[in-house]
PDB file of N, CA and C in Angstrom:
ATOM      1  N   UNK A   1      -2.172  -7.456   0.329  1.00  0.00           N
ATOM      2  CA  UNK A   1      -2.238  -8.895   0.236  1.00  0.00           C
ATOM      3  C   UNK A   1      -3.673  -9.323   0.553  1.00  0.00           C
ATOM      4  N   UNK A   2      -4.185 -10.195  -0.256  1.00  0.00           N
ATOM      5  CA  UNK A   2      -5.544 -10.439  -0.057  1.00  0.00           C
ATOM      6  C   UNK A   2      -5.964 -11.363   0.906  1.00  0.00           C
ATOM      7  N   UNK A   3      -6.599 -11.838   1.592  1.00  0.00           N
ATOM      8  CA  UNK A   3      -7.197 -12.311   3.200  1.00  0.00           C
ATOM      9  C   UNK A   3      -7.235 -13.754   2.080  1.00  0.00           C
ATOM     10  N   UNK A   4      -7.099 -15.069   2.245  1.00  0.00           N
ATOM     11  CA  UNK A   4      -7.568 -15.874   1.846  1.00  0.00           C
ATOM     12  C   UNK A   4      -8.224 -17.001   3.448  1.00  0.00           C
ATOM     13  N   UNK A   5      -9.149 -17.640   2.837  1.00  0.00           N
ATOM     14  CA  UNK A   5     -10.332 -18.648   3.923  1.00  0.00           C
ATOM     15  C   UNK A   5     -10.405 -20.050   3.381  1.00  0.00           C
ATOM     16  N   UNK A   6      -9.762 -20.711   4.832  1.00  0.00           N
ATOM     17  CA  UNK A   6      -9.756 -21.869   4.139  1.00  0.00           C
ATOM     18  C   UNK A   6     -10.671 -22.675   4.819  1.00  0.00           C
ATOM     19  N   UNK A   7     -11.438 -23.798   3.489  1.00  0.00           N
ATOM     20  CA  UNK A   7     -12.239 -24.584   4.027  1.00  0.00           C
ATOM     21  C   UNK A   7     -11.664 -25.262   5.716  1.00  0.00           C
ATOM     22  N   UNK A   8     -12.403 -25.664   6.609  1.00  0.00           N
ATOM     23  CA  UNK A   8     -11.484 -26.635   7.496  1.00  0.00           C
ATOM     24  C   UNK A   8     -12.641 -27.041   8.489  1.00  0.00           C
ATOM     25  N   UNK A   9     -13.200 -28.802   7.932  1.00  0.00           N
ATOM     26  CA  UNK A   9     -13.914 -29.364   8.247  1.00  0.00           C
ATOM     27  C   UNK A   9     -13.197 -30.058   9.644  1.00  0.00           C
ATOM     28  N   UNK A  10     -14.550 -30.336  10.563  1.00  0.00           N
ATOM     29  CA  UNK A  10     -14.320 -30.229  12.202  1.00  0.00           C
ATOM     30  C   UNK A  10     -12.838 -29.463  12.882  1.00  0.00           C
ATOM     31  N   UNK A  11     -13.176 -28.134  12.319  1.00  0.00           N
ATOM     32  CA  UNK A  11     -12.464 -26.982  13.303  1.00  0.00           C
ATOM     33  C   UNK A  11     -11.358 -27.503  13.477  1.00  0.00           C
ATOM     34  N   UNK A  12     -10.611 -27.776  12.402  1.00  0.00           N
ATOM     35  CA  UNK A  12      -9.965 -28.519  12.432  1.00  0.00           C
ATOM     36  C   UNK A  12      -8.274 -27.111  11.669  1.00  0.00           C
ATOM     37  N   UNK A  13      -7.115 -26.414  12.213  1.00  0.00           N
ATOM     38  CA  UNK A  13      -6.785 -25.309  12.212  1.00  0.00           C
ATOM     39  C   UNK A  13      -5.330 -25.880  11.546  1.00  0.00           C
ATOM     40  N   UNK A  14      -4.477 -26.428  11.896  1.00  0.00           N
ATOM     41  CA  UNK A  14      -3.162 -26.757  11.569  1.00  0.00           C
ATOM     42  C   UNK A  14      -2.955 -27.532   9.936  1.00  0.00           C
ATOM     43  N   UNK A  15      -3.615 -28.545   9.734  1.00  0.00           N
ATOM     44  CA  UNK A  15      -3.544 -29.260   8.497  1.00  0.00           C
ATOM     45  C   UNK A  15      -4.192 -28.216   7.198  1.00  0.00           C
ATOM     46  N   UNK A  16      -5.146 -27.757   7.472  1.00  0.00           N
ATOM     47  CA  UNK A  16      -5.626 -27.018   6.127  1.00  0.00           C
ATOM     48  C   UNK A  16      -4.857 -25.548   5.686  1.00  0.00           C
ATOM     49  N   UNK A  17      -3.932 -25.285   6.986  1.00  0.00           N
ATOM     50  CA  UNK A  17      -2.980 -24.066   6.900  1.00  0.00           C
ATOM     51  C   UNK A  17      -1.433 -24.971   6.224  1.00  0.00           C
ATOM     52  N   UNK A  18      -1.356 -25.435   7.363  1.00  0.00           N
ATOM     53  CA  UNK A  18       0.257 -26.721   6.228  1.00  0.00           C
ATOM     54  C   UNK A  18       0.134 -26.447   5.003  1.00  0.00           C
ATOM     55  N   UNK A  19      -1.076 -27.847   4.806  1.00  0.00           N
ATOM     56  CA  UNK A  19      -1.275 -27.640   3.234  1.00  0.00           C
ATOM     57  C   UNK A  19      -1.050 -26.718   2.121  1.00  0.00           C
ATOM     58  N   UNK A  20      -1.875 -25.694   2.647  1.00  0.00           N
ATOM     59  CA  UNK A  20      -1.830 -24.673   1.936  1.00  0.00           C
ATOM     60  C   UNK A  20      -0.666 -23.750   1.775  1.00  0.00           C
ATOM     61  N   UNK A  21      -0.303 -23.535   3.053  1.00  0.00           N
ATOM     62  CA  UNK A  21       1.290 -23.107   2.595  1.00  0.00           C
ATOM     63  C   UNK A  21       2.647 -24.303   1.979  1.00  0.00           C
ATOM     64  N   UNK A  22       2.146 -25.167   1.904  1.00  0.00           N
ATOM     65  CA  UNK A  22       2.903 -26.114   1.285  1.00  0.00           C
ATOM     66  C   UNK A  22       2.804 -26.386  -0.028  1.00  0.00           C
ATOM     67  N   UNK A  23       1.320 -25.916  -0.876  1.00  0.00           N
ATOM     68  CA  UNK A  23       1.235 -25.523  -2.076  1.00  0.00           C
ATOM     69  C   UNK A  23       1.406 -24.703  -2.515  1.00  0.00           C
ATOM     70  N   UNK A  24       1.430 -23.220  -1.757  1.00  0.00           N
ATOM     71  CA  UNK A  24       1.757 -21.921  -2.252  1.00  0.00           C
ATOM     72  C   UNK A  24       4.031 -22.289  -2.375  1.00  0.00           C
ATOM     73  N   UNK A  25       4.248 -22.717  -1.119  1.00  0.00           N
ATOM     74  CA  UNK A  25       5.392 -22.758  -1.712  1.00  0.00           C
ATOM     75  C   UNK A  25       6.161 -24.136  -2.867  1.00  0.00           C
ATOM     76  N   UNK A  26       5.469 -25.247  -3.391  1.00  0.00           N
ATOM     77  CA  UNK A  26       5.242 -25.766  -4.346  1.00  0.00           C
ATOM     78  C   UNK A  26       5.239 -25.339  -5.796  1.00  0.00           C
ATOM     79  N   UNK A  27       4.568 -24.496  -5.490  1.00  0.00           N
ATOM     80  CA  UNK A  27       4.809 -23.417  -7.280  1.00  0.00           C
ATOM     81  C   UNK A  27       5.335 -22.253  -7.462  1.00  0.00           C
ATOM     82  N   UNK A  28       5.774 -21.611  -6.015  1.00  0.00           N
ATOM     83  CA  UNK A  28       6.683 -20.525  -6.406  1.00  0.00           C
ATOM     84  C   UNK A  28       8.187 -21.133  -5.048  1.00  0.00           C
ATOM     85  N   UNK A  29       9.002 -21.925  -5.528  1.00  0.00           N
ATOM     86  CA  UNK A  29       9.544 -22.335  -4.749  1.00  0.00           C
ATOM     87  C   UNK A  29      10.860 -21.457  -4.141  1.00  0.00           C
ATOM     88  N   UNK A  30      10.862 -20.741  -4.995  1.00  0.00           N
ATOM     89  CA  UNK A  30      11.993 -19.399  -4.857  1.00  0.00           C
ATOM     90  C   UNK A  30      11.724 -18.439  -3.763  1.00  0.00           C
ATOM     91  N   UNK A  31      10.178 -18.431  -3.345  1.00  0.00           N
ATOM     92  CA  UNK A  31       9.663 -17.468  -2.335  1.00  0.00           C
ATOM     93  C   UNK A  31       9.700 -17.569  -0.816  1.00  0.00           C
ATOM     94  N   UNK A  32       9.350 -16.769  -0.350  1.00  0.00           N
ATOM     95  CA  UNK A  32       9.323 -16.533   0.866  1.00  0.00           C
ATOM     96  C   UNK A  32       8.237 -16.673   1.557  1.00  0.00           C
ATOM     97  N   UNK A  33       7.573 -17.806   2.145  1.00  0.00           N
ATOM     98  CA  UNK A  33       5.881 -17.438   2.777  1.00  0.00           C
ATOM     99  C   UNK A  33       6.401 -16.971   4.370  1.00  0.00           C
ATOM    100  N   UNK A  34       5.610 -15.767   4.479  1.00  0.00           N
ATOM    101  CA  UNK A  34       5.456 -15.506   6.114  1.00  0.00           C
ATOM    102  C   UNK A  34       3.865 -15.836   6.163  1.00  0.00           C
ATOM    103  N   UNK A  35       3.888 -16.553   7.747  1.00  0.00           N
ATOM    104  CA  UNK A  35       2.680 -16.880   8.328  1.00  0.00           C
ATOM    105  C   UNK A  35       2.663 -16.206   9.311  1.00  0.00           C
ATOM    106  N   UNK A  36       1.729 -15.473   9.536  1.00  0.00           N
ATOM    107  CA  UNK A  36       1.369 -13.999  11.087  1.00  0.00           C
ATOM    108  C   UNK A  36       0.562 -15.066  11.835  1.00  0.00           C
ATOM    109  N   UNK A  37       0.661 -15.277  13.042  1.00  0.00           N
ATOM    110  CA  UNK A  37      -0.229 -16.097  13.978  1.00  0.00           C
ATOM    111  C   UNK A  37      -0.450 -14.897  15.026  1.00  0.00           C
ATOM    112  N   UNK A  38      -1.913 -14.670  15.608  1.00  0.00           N
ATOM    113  CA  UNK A  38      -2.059 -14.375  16.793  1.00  0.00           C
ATOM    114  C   UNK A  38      -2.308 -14.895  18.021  1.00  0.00           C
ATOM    115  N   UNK A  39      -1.738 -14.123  18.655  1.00  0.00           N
ATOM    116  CA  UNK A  39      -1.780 -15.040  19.487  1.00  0.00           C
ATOM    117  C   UNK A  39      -2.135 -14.180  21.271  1.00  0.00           C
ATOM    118  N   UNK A  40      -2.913 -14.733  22.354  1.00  0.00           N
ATOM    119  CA  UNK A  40      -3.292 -13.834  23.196  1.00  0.00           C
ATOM    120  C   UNK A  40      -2.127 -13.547  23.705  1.00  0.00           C
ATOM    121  N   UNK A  41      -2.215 -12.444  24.373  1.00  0.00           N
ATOM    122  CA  UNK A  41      -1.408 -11.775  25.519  1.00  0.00           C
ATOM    123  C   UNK A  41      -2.545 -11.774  27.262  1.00  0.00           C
ATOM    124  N   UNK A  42      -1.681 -12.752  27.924  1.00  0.00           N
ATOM    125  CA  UNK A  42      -2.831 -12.947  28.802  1.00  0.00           C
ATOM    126  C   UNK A  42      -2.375 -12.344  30.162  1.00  0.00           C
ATOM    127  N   UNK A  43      -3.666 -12.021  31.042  1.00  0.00           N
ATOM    128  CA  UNK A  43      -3.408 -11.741  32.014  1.00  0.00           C
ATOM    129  C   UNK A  43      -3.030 -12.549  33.640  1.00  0.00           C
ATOM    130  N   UNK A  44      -3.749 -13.521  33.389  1.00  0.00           N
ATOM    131  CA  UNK A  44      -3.065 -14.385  34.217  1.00  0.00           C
ATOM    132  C   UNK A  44      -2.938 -15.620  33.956  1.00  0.00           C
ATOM    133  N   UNK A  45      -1.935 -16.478  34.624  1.00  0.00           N
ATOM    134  CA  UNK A  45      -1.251 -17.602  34.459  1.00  0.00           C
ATOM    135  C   UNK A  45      -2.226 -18.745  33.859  1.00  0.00           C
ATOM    136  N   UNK A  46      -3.262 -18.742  34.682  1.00  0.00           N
ATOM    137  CA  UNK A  46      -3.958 -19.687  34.173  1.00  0.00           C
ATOM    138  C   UNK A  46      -4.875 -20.057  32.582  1.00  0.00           C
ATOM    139  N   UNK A  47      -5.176 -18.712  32.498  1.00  0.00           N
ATOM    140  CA  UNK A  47      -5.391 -18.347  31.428  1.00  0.00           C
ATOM    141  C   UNK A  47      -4.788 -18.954  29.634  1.00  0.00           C
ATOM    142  N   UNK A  48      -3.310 -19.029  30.148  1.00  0.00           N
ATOM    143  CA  UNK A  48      -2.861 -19.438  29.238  1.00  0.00           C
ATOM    144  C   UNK A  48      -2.857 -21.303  29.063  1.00  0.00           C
ATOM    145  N   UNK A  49      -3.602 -21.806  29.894  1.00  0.00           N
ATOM    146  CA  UNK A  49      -3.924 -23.082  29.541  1.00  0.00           C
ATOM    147  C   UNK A  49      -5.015 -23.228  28.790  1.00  0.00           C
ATOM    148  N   UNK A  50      -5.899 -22.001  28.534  1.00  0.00           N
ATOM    149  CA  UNK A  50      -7.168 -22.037  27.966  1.00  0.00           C
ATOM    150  C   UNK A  50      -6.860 -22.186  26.763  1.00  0.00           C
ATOM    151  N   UNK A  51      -5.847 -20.650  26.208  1.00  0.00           N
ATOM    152  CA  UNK A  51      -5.659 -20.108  25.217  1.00  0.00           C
ATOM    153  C   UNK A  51      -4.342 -20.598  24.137  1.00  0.00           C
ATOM    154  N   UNK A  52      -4.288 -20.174  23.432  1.00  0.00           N
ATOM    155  CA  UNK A  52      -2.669 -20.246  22.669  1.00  0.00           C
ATOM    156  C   UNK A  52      -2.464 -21.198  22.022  1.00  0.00           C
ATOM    157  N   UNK A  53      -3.040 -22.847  22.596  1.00  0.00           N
ATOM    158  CA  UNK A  53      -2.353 -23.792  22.601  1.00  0.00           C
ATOM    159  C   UNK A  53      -2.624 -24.229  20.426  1.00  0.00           C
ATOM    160  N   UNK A  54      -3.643 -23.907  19.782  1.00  0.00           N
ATOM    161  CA  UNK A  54      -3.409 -23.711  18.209  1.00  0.00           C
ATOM    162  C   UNK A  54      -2.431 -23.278  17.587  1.00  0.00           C
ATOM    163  N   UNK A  55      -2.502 -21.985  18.418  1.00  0.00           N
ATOM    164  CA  UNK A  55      -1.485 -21.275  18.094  1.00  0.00           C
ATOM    165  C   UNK A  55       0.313 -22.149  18.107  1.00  0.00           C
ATOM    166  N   UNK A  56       0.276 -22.725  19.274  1.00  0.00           N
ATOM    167  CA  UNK A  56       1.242 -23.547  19.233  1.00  0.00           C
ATOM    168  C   UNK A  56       2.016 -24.732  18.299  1.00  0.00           C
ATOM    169  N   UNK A  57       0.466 -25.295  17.859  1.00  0.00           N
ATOM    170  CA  UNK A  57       0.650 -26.501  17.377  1.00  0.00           C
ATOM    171  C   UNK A  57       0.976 -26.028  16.041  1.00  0.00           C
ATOM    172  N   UNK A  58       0.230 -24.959  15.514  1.00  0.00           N
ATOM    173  CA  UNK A  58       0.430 -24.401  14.290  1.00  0.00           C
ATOM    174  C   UNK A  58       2.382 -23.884  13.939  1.00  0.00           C
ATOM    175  N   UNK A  59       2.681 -22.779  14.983  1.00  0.00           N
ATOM    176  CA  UNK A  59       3.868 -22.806  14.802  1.00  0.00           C
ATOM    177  C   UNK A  59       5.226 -23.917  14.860  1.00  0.00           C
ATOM    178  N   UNK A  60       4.668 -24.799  15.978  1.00  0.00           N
ATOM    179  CA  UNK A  60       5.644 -26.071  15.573  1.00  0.00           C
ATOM    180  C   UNK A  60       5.581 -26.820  14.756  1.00  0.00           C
ATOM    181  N   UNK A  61       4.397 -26.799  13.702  1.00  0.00           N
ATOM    182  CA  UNK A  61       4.572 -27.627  12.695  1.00  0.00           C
ATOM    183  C   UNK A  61       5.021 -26.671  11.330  1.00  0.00           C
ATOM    184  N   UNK A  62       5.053 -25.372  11.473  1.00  0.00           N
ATOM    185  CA  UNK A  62       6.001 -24.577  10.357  1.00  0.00           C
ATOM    186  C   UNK A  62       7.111 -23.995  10.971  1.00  0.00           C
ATOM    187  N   UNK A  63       7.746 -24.315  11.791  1.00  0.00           N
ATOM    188  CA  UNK A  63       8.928 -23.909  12.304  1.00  0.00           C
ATOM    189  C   UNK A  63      10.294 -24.583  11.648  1.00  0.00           C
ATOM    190  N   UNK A  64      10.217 -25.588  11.027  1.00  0.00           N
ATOM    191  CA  UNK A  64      11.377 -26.073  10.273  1.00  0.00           C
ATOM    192  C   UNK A  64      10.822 -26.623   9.061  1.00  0.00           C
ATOM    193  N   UNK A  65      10.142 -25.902   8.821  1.00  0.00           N
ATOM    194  CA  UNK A  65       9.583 -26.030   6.894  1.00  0.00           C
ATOM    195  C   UNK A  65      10.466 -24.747   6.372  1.00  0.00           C
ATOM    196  N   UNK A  66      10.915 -25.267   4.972  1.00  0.00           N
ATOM    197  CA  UNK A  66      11.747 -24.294   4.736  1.00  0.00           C
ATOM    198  C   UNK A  66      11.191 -23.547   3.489  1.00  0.00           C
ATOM    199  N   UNK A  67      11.763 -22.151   3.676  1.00  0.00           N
ATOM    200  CA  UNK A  67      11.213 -20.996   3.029  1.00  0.00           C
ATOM    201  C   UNK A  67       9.633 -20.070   3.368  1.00  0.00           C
ATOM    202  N   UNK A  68       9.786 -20.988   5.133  1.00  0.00           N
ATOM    203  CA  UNK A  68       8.417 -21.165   5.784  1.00  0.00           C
ATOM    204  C   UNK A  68       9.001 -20.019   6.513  1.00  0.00           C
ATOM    205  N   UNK A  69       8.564 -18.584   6.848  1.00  0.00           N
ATOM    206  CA  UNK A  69       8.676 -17.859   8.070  1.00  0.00           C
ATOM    207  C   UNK A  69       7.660 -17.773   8.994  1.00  0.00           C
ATOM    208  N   UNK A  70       7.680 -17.383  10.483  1.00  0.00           N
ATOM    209  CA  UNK A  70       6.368 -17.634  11.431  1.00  0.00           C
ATOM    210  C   UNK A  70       6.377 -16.308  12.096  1.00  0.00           C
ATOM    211  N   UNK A  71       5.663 -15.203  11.923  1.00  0.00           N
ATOM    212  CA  UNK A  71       5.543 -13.950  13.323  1.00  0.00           C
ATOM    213  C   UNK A  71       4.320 -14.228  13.965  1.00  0.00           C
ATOM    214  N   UNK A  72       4.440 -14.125  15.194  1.00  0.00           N
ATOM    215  CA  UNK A  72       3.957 -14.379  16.095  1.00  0.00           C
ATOM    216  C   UNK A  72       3.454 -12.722  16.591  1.00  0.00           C
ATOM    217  N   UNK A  73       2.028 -12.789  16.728  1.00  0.00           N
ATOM    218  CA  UNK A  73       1.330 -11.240  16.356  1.00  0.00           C
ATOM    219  C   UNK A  73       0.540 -11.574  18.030  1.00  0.00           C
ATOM    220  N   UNK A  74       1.049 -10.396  18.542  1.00  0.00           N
ATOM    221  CA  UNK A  74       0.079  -9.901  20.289  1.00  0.00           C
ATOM    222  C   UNK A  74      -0.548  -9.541  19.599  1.00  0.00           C
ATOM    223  N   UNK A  75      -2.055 -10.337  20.102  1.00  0.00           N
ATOM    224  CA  UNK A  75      -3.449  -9.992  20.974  1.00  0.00           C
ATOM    225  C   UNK A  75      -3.885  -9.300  22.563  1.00  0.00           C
ATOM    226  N   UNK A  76      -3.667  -8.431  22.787  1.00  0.00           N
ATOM    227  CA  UNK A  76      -3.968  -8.030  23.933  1.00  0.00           C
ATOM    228  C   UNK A  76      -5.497  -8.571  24.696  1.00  0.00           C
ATOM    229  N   UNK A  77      -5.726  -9.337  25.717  1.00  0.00           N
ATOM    230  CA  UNK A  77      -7.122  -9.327  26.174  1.00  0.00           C
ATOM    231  C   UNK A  77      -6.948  -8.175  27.153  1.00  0.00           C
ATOM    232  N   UNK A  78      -8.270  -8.087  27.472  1.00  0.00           N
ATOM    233  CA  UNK A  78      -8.920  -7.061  28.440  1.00  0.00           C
ATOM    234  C   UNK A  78      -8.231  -7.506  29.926  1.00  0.00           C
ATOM    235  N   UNK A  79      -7.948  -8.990  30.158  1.00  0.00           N
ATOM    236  CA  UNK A  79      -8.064  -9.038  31.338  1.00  0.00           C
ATOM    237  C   UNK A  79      -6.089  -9.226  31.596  1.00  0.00           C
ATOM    238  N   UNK A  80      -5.276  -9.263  30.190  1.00  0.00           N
ATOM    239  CA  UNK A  80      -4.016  -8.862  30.846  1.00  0.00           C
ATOM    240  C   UNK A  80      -4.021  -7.025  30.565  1.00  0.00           C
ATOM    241  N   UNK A  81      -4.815  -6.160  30.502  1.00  0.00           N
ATOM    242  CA  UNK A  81      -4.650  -4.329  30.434  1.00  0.00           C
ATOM    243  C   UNK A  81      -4.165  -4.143  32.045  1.00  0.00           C
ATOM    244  N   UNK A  82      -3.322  -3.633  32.583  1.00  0.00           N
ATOM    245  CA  UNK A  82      -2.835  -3.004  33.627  1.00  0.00           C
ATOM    246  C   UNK A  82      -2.089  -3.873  34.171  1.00  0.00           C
ATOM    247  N   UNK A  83      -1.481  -4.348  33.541  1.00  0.00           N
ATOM    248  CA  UNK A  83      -0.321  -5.694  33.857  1.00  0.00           C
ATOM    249  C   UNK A  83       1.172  -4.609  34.163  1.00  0.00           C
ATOM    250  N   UNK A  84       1.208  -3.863  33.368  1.00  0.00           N
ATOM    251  CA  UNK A  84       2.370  -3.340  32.956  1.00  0.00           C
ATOM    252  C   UNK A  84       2.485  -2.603  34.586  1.00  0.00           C
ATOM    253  N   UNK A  85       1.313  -1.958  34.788  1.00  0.00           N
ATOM    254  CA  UNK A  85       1.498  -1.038  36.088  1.00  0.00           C
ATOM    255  C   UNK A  85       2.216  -2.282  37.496  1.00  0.00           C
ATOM    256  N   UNK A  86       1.813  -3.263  37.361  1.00  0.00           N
ATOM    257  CA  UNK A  86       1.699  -4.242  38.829  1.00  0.00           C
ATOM    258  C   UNK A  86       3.069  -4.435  38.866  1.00  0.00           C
ATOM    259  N   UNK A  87       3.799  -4.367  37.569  1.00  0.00           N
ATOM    260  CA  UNK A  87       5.461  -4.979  37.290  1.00  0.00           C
ATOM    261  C   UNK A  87       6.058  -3.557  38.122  1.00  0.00           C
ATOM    262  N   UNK A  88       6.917  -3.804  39.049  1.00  0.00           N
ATOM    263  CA  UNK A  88       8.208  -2.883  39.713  1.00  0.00           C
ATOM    264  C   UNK A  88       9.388  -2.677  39.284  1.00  0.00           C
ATOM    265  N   UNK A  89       9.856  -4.323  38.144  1.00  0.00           N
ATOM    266  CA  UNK A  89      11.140  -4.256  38.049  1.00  0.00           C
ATOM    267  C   UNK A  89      11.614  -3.146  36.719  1.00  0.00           C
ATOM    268  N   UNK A  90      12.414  -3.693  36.031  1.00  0.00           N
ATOM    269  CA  UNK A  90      13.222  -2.976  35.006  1.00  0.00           C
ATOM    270  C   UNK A  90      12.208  -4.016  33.439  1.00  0.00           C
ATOM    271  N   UNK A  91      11.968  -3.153  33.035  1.00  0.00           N
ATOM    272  CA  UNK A  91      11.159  -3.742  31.514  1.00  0.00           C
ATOM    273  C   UNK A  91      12.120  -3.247  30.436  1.00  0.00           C
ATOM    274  N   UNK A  92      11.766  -4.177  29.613  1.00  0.00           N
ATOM    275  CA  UNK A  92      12.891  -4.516  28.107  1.00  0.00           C
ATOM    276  C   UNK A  92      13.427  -3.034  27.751  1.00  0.00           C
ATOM    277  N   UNK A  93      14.453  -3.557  27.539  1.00  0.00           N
ATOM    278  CA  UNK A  93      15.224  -1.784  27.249  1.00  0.00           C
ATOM    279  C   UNK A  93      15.225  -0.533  28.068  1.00  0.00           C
ATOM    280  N   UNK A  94      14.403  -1.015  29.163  1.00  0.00           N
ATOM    281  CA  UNK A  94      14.753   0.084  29.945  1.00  0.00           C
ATOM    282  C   UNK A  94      16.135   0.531  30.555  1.00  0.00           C
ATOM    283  N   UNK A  95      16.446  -0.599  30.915  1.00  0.00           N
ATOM    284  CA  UNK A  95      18.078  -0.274  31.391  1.00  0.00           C
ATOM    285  C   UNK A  95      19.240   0.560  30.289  1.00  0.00           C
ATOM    286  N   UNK A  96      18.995  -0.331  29.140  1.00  0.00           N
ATOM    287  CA  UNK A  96      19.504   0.394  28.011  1.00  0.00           C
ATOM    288  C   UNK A  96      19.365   1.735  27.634  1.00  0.00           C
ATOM    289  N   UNK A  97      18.354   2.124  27.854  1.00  0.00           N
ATOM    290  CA  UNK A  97      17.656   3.561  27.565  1.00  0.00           C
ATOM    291  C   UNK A  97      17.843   5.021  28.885  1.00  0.00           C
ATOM    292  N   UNK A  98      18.533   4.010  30.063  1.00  0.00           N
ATOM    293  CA  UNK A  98      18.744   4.733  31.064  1.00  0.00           C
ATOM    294  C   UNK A  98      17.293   4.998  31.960  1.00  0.00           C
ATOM    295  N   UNK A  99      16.217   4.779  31.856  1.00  0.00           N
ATOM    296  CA  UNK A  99      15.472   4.915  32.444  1.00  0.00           C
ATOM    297  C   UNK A  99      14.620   4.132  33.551  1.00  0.00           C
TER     298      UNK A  99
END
C-alpha cells in the first residue's frame, strides 16, 4: 500500500485526514478504510498529558464513520523501556497460560 502525504496547513492533523478518508470512501463506497494511528506508549503518568492527545482527537472523530476502521499502533518511548520489570502483578494472559 502506498504511503500517501497530505497537504495540512497550520499543523493542522484531524480535518485533512477526515477528509480524505471521506473521499476515498465516497468513490469506493463498498470498501473498507482502515486508519493505523500511532500512538506513544509512555512511561510515566505525566507524560501522557504531553503526548497522544491527536491521536485522540483523530480517533474520535473516525470512530463512528462508517466503513471507517481505527488500529491503534504502540510506539514504544525510551522512557516507558523497563516498565514491564517494575510491574509484580499478573500481566495479560498470564494467568491463562499458567504462568
Amino acid at each position: 500500500m502506498p504511503l500517501k502525504v497530505l497537504d495540512s496547513p497550520y499543523r493542522e492533523i484531524t480535518r485533512p485526514i477526515v477528509d480524505y478518508v471521506k473521499s476515498i470512501r465516497s468513490g469506493h463506497p463498498r470498501d473498507v478504510v482502515i486508519v493505523y494511528i500511532p500512538e506513544y506508549v509512555l512511561g510515566k503518568w505525566y507524560e501522557q498529558v504531553l503526548h497522544n492527545q491527536s491521536a485522540l482527537r483523530l480517533k474520535g472523530r473516525l470512530l463512528f464513520t462508517p466503513g471507517v476502521m481505527v488500529a491503534s499502533v504502540p510506539w514504544q518511548l525510551e522512557s516507558s523501556e523497563g516498565q514491564e520489570e517494575r510491574f509484580d502483578g499478573p500481566t495479560a494472559g498470564s494467568v491463562r497460560l499458567g504462568q
